[in-house]
PDB file of N, CA and C in Angstrom:
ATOM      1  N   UNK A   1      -3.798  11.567  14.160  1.00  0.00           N
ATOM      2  CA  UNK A   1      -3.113  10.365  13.777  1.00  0.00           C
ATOM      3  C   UNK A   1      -3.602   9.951  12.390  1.00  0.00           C
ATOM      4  N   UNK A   2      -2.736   9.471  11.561  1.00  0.00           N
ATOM      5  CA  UNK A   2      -3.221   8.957   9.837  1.00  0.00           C
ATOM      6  C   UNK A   2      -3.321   7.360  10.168  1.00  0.00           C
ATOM      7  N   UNK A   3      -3.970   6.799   9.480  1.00  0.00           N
ATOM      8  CA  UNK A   3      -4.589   5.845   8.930  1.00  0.00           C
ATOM      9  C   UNK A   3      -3.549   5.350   7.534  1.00  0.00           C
ATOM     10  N   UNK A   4      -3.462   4.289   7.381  1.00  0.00           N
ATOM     11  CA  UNK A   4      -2.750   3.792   6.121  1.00  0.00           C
ATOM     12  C   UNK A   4      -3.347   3.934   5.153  1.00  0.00           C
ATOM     13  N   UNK A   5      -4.904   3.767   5.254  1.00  0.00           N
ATOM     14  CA  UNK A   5      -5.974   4.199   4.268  1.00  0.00           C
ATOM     15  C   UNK A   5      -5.767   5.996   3.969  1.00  0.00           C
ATOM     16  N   UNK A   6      -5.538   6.981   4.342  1.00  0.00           N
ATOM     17  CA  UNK A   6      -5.116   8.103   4.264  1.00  0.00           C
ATOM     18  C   UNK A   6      -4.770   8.504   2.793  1.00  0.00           C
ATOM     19  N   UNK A   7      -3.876   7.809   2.900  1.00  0.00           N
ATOM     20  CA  UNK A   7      -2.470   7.880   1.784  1.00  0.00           C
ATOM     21  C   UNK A   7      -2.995   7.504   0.510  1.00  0.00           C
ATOM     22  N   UNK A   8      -4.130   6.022   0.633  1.00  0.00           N
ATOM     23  CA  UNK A   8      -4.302   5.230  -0.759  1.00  0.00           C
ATOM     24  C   UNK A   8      -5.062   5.604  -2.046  1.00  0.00           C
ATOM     25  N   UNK A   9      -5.362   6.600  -2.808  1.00  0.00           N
ATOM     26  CA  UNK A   9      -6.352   7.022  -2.743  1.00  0.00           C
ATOM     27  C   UNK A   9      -7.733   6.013  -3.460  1.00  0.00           C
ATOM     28  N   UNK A  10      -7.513   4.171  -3.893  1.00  0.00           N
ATOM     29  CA  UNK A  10      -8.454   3.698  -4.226  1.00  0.00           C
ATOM     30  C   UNK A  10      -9.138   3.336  -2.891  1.00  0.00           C
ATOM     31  N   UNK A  11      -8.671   3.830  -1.297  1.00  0.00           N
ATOM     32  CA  UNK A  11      -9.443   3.390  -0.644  1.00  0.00           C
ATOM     33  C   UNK A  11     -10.169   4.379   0.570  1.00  0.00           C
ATOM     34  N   UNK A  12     -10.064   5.783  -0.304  1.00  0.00           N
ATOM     35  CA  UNK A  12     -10.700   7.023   0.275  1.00  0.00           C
ATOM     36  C   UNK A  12     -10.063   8.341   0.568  1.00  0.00           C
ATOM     37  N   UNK A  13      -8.479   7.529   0.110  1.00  0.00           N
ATOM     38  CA  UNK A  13      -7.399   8.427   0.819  1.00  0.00           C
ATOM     39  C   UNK A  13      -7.020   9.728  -0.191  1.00  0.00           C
ATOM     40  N   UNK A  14      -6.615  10.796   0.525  1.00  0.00           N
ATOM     41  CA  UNK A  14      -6.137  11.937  -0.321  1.00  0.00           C
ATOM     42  C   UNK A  14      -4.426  12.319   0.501  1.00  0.00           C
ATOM     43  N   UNK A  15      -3.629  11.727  -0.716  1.00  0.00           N
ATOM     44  CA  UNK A  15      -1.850  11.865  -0.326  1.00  0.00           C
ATOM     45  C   UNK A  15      -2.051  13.272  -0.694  1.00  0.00           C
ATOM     46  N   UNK A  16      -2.689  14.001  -1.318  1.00  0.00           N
ATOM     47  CA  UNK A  16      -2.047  15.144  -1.446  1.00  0.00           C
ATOM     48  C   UNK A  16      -2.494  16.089  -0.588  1.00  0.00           C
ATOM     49  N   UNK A  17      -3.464  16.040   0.231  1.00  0.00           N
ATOM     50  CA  UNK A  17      -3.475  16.487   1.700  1.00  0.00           C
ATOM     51  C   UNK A  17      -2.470  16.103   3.072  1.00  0.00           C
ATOM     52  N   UNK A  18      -2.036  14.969   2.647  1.00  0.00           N
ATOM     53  CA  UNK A  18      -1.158  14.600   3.551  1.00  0.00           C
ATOM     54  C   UNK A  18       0.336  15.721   3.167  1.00  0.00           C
ATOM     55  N   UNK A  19       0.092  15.509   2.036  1.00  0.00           N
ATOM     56  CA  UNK A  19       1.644  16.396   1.347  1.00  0.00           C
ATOM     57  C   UNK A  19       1.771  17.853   1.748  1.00  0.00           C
ATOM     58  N   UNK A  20       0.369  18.039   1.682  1.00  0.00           N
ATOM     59  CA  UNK A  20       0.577  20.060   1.824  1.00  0.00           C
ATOM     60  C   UNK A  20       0.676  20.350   3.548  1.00  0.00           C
ATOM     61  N   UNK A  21      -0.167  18.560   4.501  1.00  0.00           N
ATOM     62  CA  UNK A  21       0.163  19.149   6.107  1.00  0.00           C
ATOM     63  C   UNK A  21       1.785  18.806   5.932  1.00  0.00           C
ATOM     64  N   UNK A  22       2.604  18.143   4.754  1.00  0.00           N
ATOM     65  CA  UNK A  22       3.773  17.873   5.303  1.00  0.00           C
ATOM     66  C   UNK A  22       4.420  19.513   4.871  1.00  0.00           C
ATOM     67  N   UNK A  23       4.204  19.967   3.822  1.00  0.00           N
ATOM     68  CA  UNK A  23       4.932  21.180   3.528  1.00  0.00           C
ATOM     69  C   UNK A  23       4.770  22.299   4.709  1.00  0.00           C
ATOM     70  N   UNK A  24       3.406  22.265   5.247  1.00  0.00           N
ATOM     71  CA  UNK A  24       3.579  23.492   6.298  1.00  0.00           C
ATOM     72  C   UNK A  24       4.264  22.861   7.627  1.00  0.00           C
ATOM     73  N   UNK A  25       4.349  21.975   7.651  1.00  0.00           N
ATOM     74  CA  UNK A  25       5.255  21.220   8.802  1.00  0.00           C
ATOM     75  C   UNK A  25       6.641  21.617   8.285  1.00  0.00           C
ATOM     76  N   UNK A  26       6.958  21.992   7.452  1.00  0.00           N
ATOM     77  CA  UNK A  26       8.007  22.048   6.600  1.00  0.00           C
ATOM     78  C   UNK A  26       9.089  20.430   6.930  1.00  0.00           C
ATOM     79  N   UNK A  27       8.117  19.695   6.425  1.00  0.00           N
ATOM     80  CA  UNK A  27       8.676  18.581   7.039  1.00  0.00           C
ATOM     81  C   UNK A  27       8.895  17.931   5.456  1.00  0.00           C
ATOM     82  N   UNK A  28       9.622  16.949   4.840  1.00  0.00           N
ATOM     83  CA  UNK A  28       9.687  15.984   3.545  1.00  0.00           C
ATOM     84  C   UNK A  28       8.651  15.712   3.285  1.00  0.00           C
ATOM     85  N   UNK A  29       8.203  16.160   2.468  1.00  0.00           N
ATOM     86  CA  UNK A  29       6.923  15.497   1.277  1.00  0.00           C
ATOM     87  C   UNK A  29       7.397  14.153   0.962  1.00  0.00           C
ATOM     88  N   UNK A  30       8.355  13.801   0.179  1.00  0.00           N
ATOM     89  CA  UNK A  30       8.849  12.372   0.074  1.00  0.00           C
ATOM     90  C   UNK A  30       8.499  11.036   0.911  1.00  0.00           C
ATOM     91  N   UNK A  31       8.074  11.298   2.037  1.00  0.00           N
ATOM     92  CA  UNK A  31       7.990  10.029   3.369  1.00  0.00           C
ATOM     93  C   UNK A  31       6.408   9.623   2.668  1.00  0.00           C
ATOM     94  N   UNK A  32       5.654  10.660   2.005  1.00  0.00           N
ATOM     95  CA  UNK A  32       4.398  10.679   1.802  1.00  0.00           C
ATOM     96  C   UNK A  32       4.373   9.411   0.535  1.00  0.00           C
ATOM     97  N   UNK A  33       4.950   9.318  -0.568  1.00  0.00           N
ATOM     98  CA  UNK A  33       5.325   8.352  -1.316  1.00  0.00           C
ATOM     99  C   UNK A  33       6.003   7.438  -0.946  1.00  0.00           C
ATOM    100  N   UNK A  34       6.995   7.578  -0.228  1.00  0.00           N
ATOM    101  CA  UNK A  34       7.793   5.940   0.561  1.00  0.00           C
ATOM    102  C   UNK A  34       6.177   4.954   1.294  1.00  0.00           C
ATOM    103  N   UNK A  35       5.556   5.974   1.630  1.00  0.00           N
ATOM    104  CA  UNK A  35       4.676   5.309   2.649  1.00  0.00           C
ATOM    105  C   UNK A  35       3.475   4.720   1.256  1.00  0.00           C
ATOM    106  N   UNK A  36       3.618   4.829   0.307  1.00  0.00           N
ATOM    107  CA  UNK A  36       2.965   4.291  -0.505  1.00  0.00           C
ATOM    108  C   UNK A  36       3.327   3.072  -1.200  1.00  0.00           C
ATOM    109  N   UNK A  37       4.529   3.510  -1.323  1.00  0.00           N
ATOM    110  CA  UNK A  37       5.664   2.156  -2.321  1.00  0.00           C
ATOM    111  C   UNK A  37       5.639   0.787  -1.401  1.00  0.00           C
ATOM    112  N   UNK A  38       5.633   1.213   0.013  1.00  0.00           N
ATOM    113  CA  UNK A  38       5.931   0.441   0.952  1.00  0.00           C
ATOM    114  C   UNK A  38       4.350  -0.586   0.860  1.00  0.00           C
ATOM    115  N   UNK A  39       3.432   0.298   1.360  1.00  0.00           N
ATOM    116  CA  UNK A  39       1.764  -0.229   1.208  1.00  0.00           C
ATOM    117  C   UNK A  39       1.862  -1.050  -0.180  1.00  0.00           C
ATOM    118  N   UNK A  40       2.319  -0.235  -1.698  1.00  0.00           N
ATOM    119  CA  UNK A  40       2.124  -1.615  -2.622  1.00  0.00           C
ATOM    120  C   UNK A  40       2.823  -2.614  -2.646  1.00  0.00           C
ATOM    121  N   UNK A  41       4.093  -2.429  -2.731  1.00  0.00           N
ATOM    122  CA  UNK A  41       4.958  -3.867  -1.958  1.00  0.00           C
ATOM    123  C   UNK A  41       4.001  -4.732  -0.874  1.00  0.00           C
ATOM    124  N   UNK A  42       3.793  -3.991  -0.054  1.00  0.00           N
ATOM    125  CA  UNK A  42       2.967  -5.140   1.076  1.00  0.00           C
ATOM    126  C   UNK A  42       1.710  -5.935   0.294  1.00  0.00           C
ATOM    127  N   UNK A  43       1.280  -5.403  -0.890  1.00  0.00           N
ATOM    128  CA  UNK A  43       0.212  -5.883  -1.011  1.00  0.00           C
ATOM    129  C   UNK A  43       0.341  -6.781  -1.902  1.00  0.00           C
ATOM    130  N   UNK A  44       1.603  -6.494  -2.654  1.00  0.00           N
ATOM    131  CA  UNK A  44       1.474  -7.570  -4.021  1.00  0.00           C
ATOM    132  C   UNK A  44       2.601  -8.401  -3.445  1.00  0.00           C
ATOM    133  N   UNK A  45       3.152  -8.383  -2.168  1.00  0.00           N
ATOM    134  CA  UNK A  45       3.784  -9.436  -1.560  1.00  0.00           C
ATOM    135  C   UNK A  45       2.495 -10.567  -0.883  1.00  0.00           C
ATOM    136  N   UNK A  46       1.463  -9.814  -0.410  1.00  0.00           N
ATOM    137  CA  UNK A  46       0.143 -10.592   0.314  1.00  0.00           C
ATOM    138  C   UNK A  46      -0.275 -11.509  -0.588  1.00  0.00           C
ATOM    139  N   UNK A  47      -0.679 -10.470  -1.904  1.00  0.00           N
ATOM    140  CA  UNK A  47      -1.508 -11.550  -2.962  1.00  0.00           C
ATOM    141  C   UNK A  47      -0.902 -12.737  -3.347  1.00  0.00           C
ATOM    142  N   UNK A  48       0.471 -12.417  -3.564  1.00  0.00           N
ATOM    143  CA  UNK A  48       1.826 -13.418  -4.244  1.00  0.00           C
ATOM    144  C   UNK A  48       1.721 -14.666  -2.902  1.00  0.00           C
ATOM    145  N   UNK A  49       1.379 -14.205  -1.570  1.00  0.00           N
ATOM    146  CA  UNK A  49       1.796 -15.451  -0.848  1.00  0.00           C
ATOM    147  C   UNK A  49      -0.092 -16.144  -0.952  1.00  0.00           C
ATOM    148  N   UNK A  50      -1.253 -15.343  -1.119  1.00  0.00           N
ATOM    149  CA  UNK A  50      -2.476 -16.061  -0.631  1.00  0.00           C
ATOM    150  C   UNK A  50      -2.038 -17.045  -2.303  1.00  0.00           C
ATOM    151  N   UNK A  51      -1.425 -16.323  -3.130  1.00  0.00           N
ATOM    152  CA  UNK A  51      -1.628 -17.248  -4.751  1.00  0.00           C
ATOM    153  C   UNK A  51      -0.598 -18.355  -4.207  1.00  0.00           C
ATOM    154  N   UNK A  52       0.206 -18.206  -3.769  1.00  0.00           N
ATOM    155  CA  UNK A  52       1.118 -19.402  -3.067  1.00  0.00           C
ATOM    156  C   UNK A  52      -0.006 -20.559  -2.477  1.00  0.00           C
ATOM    157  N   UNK A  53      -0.400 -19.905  -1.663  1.00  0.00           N
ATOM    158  CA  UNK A  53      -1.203 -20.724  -0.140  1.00  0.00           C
ATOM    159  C   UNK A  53      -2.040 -21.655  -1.113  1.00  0.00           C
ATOM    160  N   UNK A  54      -2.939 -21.172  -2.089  1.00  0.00           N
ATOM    161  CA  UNK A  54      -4.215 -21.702  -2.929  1.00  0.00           C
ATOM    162  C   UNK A  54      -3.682 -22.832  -3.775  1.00  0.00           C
ATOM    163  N   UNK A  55      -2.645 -22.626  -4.489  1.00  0.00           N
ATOM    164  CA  UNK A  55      -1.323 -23.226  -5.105  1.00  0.00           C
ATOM    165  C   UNK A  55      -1.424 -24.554  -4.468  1.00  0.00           C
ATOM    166  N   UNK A  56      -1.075 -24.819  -3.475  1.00  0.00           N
ATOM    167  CA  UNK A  56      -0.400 -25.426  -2.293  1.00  0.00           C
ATOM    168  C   UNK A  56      -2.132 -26.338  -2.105  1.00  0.00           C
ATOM    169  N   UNK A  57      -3.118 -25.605  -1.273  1.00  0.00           N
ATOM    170  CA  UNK A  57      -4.460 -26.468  -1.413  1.00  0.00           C
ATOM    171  C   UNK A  57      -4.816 -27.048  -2.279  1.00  0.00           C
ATOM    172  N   UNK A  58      -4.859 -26.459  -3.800  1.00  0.00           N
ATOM    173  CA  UNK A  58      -5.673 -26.761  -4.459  1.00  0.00           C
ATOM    174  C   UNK A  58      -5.007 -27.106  -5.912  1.00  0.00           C
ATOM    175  N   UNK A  59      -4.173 -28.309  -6.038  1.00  0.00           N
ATOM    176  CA  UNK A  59      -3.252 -28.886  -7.420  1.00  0.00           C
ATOM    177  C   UNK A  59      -4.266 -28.655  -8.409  1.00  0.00           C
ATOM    178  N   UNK A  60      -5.584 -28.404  -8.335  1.00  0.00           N
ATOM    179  CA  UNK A  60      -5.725 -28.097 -10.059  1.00  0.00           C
ATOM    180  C   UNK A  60      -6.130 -26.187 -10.268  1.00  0.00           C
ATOM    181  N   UNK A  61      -5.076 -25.576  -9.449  1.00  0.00           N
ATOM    182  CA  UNK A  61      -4.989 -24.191  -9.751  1.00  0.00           C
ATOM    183  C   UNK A  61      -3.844 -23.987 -10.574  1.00  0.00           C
ATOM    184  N   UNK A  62      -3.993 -22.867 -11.552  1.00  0.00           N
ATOM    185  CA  UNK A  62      -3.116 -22.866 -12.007  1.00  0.00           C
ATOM    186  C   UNK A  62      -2.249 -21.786 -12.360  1.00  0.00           C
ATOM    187  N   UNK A  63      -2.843 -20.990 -11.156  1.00  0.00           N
ATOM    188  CA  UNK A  63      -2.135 -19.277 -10.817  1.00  0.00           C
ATOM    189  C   UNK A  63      -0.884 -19.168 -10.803  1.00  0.00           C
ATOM    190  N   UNK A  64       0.265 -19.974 -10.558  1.00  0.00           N
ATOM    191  CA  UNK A  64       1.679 -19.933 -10.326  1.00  0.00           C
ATOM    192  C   UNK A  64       2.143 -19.875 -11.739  1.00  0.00           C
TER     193      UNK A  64
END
Protein backbone atom coordinates (compact mmCIF):
# COMPACT_ATOMS: atom_id res chain seq x y z
CA UNK A 1 0.00 0.00 0.00
CA UNK A 2 1.55 3.80 -0.80
CA UNK A 3 1.48 6.45 1.51
CA UNK A 4 0.77 10.07 0.12
CA UNK A 5 4.18 10.82 1.46
CA UNK A 6 5.49 8.24 -1.29
CA UNK A 7 4.94 10.44 -4.13
CA UNK A 8 6.30 13.91 -2.42
CA UNK A 9 9.65 13.93 -2.74
CA UNK A 10 10.29 17.07 -0.02
CA UNK A 11 8.85 14.59 2.37
CA UNK A 12 10.96 11.32 1.68
CA UNK A 13 9.09 10.29 -1.26
CA UNK A 14 10.56 8.84 -4.57
CA UNK A 15 7.60 9.31 -7.64
CA UNK A 16 9.94 7.86 -9.76
CA UNK A 17 9.84 4.52 -8.14
CA UNK A 18 6.33 4.70 -8.01
CA UNK A 19 6.50 5.34 -11.95
CA UNK A 20 8.74 2.39 -12.98
CA UNK A 21 6.23 -0.13 -10.39
CA UNK A 22 3.59 1.67 -12.65
CA UNK A 23 5.38 0.81 -16.04
CA UNK A 24 5.90 -2.91 -15.16
CA UNK A 25 2.28 -3.00 -14.08
CA UNK A 26 2.02 -1.71 -17.46
CA UNK A 27 -0.36 0.41 -15.86
CA UNK A 28 -0.39 4.81 -16.64
CA UNK A 29 2.50 6.51 -15.32
CA UNK A 30 0.34 9.71 -15.51
CA UNK A 31 -2.02 8.84 -12.23
CA UNK A 32 1.60 9.18 -10.63
CA UNK A 33 1.55 13.12 -11.34
CA UNK A 34 -2.32 13.65 -11.03
CA UNK A 35 -1.65 12.26 -7.55
CA UNK A 36 0.75 15.08 -7.07
CA UNK A 37 -1.13 18.11 -8.62
CA UNK A 38 -3.93 16.94 -6.51
CA UNK A 39 -1.56 16.81 -3.01
CA UNK A 40 -0.38 20.56 -4.12
CA UNK A 41 -3.76 21.89 -4.67
CA UNK A 42 -4.69 20.38 -1.26
CA UNK A 43 -2.02 22.13 0.27
CA UNK A 44 -2.05 25.58 -0.98
CA UNK A 45 -5.88 25.30 -0.60
CA UNK A 46 -4.98 24.38 3.45
CA UNK A 47 -2.53 27.24 3.80
CA UNK A 48 -5.00 29.77 1.87
CA UNK A 49 -7.83 28.70 4.42
CA UNK A 50 -5.33 28.54 7.95
CA UNK A 51 -4.22 32.42 6.25
CA UNK A 52 -8.06 32.94 6.14
CA UNK A 53 -8.73 31.50 9.78
CA UNK A 54 -5.62 33.89 11.33
CA UNK A 55 -7.13 36.79 9.15
CA UNK A 56 -10.37 36.35 10.86
CA UNK A 57 -8.59 36.03 14.74
CA UNK A 58 -6.23 38.32 14.51
CA UNK A 59 -7.29 42.15 12.67
CA UNK A 60 -3.77 43.28 12.93
CA UNK A 61 -2.55 40.46 10.39
CA UNK A 62 -1.95 41.37 7.37
CA UNK A 63 -1.53 38.15 5.19
CA UNK A 64 -4.72 38.61 2.99
Amino acid sequence: MLDIFDFIVAQGGNPEKIKESQRRRFAPEEVVDEVIALYQDHRASEDSQVADEKSITDPNCSSV
